[in-house]
N, C-alpha and C. Protein backbone atom coordinates (compact mmCIF):
# COMPACT_ATOMS: atom_id res chain seq x y z
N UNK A 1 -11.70 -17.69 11.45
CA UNK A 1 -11.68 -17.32 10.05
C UNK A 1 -10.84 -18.35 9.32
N UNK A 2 -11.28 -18.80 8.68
CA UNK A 2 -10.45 -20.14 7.65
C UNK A 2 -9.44 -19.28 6.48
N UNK A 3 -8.31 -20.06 6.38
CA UNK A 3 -7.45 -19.66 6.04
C UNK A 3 -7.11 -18.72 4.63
N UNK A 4 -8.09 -19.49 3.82
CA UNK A 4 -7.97 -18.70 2.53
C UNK A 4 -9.32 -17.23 2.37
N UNK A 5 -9.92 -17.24 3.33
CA UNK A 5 -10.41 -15.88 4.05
C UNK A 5 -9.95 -15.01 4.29
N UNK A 6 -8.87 -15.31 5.47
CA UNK A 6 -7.82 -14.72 6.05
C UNK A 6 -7.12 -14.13 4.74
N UNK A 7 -6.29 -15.13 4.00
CA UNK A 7 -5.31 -14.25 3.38
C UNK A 7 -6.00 -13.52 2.40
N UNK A 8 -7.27 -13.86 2.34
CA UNK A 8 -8.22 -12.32 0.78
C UNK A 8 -7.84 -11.45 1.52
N UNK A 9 -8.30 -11.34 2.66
CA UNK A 9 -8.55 -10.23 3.69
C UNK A 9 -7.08 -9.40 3.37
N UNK A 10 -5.88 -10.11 3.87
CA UNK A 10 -4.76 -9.60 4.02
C UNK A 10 -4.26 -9.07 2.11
N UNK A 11 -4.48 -9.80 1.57
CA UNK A 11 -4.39 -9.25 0.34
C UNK A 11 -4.90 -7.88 -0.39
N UNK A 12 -6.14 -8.04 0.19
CA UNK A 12 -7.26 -6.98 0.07
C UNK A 12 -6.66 -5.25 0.55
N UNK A 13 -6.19 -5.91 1.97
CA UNK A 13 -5.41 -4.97 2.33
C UNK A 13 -4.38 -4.19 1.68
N UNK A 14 -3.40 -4.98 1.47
CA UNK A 14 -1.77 -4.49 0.80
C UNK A 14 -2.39 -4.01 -0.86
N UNK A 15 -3.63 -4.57 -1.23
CA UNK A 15 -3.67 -3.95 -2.31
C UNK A 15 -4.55 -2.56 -2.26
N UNK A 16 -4.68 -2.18 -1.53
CA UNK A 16 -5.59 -0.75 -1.23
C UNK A 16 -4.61 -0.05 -0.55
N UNK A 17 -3.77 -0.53 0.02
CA UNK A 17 -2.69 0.35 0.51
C UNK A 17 -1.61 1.09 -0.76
N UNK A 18 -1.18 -0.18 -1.50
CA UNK A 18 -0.37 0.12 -2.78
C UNK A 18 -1.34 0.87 -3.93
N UNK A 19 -2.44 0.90 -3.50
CA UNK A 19 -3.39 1.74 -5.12
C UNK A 19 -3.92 2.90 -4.11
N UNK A 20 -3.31 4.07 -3.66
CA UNK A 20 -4.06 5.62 -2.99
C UNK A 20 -4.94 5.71 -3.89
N UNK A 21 -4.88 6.17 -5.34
CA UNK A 21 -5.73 6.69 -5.83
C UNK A 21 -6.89 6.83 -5.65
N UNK A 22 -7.05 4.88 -5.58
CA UNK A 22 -8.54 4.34 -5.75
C UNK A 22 -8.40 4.43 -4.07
N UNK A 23 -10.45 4.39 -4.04
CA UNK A 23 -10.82 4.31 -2.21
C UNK A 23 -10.61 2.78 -1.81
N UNK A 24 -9.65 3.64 -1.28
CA UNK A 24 -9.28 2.03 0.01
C UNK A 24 -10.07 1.42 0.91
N UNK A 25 -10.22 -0.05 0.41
CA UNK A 25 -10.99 -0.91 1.66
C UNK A 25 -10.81 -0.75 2.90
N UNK A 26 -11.66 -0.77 3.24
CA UNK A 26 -11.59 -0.88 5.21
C UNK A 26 -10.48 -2.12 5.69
N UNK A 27 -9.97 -2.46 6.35
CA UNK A 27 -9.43 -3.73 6.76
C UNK A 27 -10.38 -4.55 7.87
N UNK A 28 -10.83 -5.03 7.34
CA UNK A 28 -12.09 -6.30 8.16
C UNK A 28 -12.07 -7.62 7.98
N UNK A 29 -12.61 -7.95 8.70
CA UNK A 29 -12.49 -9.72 8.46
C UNK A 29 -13.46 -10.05 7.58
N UNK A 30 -14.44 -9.55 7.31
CA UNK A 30 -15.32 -10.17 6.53
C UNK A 30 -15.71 -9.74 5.29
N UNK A 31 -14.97 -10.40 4.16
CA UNK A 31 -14.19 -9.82 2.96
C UNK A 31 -15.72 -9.29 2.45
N UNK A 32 -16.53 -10.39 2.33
CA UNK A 32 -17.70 -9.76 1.43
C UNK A 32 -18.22 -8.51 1.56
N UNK A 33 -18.08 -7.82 3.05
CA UNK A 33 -18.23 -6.42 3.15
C UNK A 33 -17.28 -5.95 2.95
N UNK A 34 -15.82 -5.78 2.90
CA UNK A 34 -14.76 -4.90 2.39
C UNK A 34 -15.10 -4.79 1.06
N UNK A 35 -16.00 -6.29 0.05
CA UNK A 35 -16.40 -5.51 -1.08
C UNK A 35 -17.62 -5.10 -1.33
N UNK A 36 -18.88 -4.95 -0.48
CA UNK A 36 -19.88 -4.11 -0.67
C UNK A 36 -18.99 -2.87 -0.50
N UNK A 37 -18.37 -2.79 0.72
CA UNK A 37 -18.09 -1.57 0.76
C UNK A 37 -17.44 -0.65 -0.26
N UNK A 38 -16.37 -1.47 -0.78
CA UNK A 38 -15.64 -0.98 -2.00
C UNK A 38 -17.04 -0.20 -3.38
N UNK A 39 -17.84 -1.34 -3.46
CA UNK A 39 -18.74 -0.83 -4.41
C UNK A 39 -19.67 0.41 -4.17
N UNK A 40 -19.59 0.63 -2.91
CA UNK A 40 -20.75 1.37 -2.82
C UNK A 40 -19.93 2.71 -2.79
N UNK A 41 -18.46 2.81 -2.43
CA UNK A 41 -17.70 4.14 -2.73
C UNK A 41 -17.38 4.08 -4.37
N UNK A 42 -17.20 3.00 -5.15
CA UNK A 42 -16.81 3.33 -6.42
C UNK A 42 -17.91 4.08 -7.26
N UNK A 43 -19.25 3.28 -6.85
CA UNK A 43 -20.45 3.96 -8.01
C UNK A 43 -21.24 5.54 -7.09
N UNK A 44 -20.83 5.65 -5.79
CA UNK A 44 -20.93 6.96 -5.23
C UNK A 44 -20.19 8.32 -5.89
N UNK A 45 -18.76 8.29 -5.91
CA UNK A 45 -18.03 8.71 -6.69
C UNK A 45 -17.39 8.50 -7.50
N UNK A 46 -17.18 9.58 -8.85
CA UNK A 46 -15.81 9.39 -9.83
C UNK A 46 -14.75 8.67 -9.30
N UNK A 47 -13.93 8.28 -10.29
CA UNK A 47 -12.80 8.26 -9.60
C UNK A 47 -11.83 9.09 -9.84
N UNK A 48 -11.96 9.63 -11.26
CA UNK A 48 -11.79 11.33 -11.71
C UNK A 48 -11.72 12.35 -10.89
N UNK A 49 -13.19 12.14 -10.41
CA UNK A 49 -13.79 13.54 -9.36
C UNK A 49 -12.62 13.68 -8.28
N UNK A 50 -12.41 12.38 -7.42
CA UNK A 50 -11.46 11.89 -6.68
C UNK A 50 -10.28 12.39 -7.10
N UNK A 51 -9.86 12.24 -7.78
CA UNK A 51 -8.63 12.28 -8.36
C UNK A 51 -8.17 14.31 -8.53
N UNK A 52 -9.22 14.39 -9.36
CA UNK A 52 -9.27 15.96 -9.53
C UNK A 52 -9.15 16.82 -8.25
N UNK A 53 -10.31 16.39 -7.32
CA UNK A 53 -10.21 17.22 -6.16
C UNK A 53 -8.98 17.18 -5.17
N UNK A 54 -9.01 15.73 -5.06
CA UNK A 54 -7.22 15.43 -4.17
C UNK A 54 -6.15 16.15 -4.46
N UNK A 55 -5.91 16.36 -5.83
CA UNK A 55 -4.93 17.14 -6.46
C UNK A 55 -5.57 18.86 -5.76
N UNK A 56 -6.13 19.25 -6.51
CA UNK A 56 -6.91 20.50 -5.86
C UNK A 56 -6.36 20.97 -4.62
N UNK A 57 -7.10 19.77 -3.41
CA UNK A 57 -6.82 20.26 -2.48
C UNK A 57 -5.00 20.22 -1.66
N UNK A 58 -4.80 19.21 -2.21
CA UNK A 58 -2.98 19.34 -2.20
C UNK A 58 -2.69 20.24 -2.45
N UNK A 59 -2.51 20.63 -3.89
CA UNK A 59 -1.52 21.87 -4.07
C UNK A 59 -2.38 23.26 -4.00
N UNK A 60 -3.48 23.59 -3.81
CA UNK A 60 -4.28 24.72 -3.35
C UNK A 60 -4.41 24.86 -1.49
N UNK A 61 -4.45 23.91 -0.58
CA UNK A 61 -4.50 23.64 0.77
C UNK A 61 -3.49 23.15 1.54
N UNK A 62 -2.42 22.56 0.84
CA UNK A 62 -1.96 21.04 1.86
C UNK A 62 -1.31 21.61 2.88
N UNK A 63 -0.85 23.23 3.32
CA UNK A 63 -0.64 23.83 4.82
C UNK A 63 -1.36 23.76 5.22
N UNK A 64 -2.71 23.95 5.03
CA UNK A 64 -3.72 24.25 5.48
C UNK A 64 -3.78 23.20 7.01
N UNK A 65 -4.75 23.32 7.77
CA UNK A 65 -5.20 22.12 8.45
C UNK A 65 -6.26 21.28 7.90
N UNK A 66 -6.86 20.08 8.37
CA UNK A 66 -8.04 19.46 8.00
C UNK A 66 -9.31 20.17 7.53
N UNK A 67 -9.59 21.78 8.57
CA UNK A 67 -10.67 22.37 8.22
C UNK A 67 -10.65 23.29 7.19
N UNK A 68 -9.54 23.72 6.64
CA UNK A 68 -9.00 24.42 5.64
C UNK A 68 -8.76 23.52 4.41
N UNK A 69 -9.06 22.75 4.34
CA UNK A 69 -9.04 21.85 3.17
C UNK A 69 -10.15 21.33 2.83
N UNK A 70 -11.13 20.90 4.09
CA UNK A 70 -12.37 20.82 3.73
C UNK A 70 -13.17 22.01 3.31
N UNK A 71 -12.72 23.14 3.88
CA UNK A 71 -13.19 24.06 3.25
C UNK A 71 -12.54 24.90 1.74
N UNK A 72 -11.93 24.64 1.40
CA UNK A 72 -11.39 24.45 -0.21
C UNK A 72 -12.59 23.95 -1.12
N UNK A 73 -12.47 22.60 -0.34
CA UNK A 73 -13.67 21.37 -1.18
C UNK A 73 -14.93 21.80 -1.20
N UNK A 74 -15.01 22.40 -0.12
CA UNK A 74 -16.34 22.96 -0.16
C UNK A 74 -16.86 24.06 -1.35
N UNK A 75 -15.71 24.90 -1.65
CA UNK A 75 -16.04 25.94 -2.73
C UNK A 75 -16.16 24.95 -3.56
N UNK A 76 -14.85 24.25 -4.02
CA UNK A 76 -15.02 23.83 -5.25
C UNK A 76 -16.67 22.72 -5.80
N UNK A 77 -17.20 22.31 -4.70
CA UNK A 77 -18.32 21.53 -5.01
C UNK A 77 -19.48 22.75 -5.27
N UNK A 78 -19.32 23.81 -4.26
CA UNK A 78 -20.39 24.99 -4.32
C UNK A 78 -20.51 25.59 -6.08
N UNK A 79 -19.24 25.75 -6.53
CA UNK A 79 -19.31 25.64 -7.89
C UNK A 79 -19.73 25.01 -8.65
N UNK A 80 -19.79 23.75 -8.57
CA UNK A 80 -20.71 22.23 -9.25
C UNK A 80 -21.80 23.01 -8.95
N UNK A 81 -22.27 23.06 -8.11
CA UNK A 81 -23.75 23.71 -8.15
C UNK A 81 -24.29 24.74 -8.32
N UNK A 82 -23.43 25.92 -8.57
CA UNK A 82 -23.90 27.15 -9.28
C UNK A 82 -23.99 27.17 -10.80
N UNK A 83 -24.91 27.95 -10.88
CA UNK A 83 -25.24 27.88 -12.35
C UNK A 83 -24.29 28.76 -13.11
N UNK A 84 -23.15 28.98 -12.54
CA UNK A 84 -22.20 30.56 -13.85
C UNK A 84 -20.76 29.28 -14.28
N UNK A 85 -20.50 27.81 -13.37
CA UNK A 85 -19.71 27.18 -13.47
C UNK A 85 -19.87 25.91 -13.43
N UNK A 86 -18.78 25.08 -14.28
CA UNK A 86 -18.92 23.72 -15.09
C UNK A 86 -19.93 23.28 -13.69
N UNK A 87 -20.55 21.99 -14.43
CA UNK A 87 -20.84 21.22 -13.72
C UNK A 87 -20.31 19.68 -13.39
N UNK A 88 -19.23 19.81 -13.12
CA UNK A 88 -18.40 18.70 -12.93
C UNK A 88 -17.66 19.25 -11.74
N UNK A 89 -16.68 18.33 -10.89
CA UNK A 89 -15.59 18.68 -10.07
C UNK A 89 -14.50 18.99 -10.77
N UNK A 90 -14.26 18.34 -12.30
CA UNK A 90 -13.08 17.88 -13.00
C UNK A 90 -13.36 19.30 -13.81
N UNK A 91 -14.32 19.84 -14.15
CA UNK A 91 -14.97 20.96 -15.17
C UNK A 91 -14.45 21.97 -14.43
N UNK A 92 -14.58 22.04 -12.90
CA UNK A 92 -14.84 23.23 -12.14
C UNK A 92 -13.05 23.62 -11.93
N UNK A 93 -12.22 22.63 -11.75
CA UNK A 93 -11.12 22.69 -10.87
C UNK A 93 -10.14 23.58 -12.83
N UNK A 94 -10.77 22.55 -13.76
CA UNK A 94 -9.53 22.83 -14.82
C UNK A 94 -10.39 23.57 -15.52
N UNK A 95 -11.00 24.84 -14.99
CA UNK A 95 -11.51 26.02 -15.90
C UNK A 95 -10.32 26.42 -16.12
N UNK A 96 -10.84 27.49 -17.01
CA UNK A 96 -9.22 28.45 -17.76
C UNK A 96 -8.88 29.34 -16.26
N UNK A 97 -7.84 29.72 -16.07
CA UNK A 97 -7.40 30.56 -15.07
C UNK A 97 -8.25 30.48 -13.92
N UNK A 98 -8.35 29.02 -12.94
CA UNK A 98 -8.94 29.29 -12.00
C UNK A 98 -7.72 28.76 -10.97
N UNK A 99 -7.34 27.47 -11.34
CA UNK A 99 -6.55 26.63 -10.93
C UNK A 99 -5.15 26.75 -11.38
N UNK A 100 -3.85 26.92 -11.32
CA UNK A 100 -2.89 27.03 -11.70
C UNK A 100 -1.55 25.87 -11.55
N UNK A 101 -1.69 24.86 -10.97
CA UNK A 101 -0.67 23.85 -10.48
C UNK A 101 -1.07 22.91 -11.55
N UNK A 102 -1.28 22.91 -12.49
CA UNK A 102 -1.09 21.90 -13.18
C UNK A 102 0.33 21.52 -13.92
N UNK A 103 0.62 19.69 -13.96
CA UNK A 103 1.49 19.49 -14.12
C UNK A 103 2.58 19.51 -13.04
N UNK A 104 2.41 19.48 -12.03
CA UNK A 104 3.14 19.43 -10.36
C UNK A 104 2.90 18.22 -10.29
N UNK A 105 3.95 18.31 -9.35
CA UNK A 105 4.29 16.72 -8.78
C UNK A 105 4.18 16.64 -7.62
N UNK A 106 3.54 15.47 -7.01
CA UNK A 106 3.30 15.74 -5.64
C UNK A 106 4.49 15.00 -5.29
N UNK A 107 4.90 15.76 -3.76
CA UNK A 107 5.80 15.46 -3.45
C UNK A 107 6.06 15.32 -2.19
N UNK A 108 5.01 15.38 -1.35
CA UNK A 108 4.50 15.07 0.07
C UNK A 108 3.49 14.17 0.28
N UNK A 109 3.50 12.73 0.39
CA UNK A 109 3.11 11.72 -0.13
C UNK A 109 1.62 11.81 1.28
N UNK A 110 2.06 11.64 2.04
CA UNK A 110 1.33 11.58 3.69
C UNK A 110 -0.08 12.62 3.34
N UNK A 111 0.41 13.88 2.96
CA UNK A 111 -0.23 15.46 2.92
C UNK A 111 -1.53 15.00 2.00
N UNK A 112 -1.17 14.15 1.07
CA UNK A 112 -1.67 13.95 -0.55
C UNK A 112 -2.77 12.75 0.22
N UNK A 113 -2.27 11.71 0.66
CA UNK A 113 -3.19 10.99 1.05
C UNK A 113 -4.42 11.39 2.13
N UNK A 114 -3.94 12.47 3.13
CA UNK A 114 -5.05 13.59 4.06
C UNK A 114 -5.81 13.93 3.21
N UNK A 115 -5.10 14.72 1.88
CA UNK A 115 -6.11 15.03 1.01
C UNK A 115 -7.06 14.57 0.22
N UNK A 116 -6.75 13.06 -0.34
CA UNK A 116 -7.65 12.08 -0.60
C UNK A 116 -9.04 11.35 0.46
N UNK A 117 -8.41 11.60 1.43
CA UNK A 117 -9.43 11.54 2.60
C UNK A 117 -10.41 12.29 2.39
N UNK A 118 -9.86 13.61 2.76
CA UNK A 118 -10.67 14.73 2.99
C UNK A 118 -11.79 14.90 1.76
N UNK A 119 -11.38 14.76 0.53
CA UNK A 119 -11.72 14.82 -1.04
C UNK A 119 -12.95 13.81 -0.86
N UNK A 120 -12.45 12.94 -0.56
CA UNK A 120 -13.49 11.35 -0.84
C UNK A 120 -14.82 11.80 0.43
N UNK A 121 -14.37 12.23 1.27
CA UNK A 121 -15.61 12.45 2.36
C UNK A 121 -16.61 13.37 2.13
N UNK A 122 -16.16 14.94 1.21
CA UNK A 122 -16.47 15.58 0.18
C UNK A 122 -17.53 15.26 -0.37
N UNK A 123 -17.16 14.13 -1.29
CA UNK A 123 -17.86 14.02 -2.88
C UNK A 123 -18.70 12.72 -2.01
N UNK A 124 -18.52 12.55 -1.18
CA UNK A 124 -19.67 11.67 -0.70
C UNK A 124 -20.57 12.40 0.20
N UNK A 125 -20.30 13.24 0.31
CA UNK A 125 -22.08 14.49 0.84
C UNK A 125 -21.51 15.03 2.24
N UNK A 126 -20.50 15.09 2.45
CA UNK A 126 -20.21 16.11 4.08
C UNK A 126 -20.70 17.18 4.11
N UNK A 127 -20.73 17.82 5.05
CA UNK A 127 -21.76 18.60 5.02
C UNK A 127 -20.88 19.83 4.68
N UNK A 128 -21.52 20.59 4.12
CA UNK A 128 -21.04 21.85 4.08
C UNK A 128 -21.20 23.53 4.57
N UNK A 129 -20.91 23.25 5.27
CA UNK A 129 -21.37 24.48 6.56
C UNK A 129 -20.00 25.42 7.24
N UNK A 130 -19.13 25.22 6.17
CA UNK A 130 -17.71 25.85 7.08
C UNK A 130 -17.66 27.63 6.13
N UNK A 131 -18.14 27.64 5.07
CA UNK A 131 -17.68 28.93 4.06
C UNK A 131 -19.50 29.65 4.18
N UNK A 132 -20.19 29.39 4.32
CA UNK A 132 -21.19 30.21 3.96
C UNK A 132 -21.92 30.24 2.73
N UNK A 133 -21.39 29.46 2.08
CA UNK A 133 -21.90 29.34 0.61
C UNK A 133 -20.82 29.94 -0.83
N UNK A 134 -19.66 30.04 -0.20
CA UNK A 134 -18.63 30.70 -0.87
C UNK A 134 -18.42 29.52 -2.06
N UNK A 135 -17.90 30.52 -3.36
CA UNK A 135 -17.64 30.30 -4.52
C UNK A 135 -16.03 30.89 -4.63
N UNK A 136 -15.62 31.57 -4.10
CA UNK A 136 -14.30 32.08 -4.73
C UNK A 136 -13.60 32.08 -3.25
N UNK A 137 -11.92 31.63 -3.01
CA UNK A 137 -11.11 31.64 -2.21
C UNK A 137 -9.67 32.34 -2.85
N UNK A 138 -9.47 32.76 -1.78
CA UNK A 138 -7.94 33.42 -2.06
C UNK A 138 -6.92 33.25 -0.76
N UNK A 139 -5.71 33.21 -0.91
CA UNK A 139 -4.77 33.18 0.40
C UNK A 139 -4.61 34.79 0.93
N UNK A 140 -4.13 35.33 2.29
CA UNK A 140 -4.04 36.28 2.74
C UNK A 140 -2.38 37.05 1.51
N UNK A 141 -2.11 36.27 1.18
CA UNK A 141 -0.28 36.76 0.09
C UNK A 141 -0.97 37.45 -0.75
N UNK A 142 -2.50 37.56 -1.22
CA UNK A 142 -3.08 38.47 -2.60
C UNK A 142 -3.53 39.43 -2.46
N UNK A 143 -4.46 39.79 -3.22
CA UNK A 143 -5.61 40.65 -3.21
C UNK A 143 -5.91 40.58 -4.58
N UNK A 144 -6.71 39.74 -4.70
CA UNK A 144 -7.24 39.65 -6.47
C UNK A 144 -8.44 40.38 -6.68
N UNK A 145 -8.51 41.38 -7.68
CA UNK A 145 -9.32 42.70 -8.22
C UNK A 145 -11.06 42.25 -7.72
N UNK A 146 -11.43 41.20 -7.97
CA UNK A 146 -12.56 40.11 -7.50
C UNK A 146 -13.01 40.14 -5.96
N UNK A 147 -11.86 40.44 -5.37
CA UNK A 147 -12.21 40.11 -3.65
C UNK A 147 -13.25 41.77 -2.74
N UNK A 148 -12.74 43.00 -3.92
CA UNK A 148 -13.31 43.86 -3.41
C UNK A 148 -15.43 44.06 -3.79
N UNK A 149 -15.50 43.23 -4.79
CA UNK A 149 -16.70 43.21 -5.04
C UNK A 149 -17.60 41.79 -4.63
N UNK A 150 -16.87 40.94 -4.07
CA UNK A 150 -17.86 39.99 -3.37
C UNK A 150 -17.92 39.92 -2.06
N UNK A 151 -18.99 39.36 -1.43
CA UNK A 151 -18.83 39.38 0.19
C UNK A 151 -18.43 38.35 0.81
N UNK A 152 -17.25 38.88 1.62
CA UNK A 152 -16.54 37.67 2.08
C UNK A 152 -17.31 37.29 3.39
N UNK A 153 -17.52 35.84 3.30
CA UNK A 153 -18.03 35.10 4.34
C UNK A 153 -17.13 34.51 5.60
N UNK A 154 -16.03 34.32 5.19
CA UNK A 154 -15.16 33.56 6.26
C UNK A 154 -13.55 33.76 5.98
N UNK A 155 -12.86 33.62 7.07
CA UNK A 155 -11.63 33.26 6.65
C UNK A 155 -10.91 32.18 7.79
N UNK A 156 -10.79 30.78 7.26
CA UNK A 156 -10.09 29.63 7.65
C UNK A 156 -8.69 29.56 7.17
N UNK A 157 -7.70 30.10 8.48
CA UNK A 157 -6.24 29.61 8.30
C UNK A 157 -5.90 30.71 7.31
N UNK A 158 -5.48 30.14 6.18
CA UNK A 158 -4.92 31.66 5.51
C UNK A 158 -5.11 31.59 4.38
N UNK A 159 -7.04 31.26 4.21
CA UNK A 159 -7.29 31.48 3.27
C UNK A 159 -8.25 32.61 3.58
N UNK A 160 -9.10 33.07 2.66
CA UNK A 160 -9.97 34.02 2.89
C UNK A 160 -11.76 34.08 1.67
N UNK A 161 -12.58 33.56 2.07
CA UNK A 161 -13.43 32.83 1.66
C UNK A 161 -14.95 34.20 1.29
N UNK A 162 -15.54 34.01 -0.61
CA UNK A 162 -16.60 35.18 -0.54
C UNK A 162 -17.49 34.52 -1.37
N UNK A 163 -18.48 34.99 -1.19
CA UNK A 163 -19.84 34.27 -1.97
C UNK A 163 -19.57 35.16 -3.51
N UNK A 164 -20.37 34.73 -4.42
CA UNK A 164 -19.76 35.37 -5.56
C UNK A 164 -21.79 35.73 -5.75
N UNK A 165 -22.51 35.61 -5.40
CA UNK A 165 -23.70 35.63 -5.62
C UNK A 165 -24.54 37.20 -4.33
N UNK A 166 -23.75 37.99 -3.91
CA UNK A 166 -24.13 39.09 -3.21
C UNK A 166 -23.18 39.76 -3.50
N UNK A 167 -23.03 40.90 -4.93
CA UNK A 167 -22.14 41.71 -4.84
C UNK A 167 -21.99 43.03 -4.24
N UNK A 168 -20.97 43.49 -3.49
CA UNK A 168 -21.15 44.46 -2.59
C UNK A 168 -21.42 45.74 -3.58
N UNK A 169 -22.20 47.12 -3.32
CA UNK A 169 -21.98 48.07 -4.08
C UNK A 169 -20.56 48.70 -3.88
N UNK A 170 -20.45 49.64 -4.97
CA UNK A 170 -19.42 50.07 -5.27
C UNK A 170 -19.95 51.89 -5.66
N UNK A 171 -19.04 52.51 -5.31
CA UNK A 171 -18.95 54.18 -5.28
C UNK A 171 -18.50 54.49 -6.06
């Protein structure tokens, strides 16, 4: 690899390391694909969307494990696609009273970047097969008036996961 190759490469690097926000290049030798690659995650996803959901799943998940966070993401995209809620990630997360951590500071830097992972793998089409088709999550600490009339599909870790589209009868 000739020298001024080399150091894009290494540059390329330290600057995707110092910018989380944005999706970080792969570290490869062969710069011109670190920037297909770059392009093909920028015009795949927001960087909003990104941004929105990472937050999301931080301060809504970040005990959680890996599968408890993907499954967070999962509601919140299941919402993008129901017809009763925004159609955005950014629409869905900052409805009125859905989301509540706004204005927090993250403060577990490591947790935040899992979650940018997890977020970015998300909004690029993972599959979604962990909730059942769930729209609404809650932690086991509640019981919100909502949980007795939908059917809950799953519960990952300590959340507790219900479709909002089969409401149970009521007596």
């Amino acid at each position: 690899m000739s020298t001024p190759t080399s150091w894009l490469a290494r540059v390329s690097l330290c600057v995707a390391l110092a910018l989380p926000s944005v999706a970080a290049v792969p570290a490869i030798a062969d710069t011109r694909a670190a920037e297909k690659s770059e392009k093909t995650t920028a015009t795949a996803i927001s960087k909003n969307d990104l941004q929105c959901l990472s937050e999301a799943l931080y301060f809504e998940a970040r005990g959680e494990g890996a599968q408890g966070q993907r499954a967070v993401a999962e509601v919140i995209l299941n919402r993008v696609d129901h017809p009763r809620f925004p159609k955005t990630v950014c629409g869905v997360i900052n409805q009125r009273g859905q989301f509540t951590y706004k204005k927090a500071r993250i403060r577990e830097r490591g947790a935040f970047v899992r979650a940018q992972k997890i977020a970015q793998a998300a909004l690029l089409g993972a599959p979604r097969n962990l909730t059942k088709g769930a729209t609404y999550f809650h932690t086991g600490g509640v019981r919100p008036s909502w949980s007795r009339k939908f059917e809950r599909t799953t519960r990952i870790g300590s959340h507790y996961f219900y479709r909002s589209d089969r409401r149970l009868a009521s007596n």
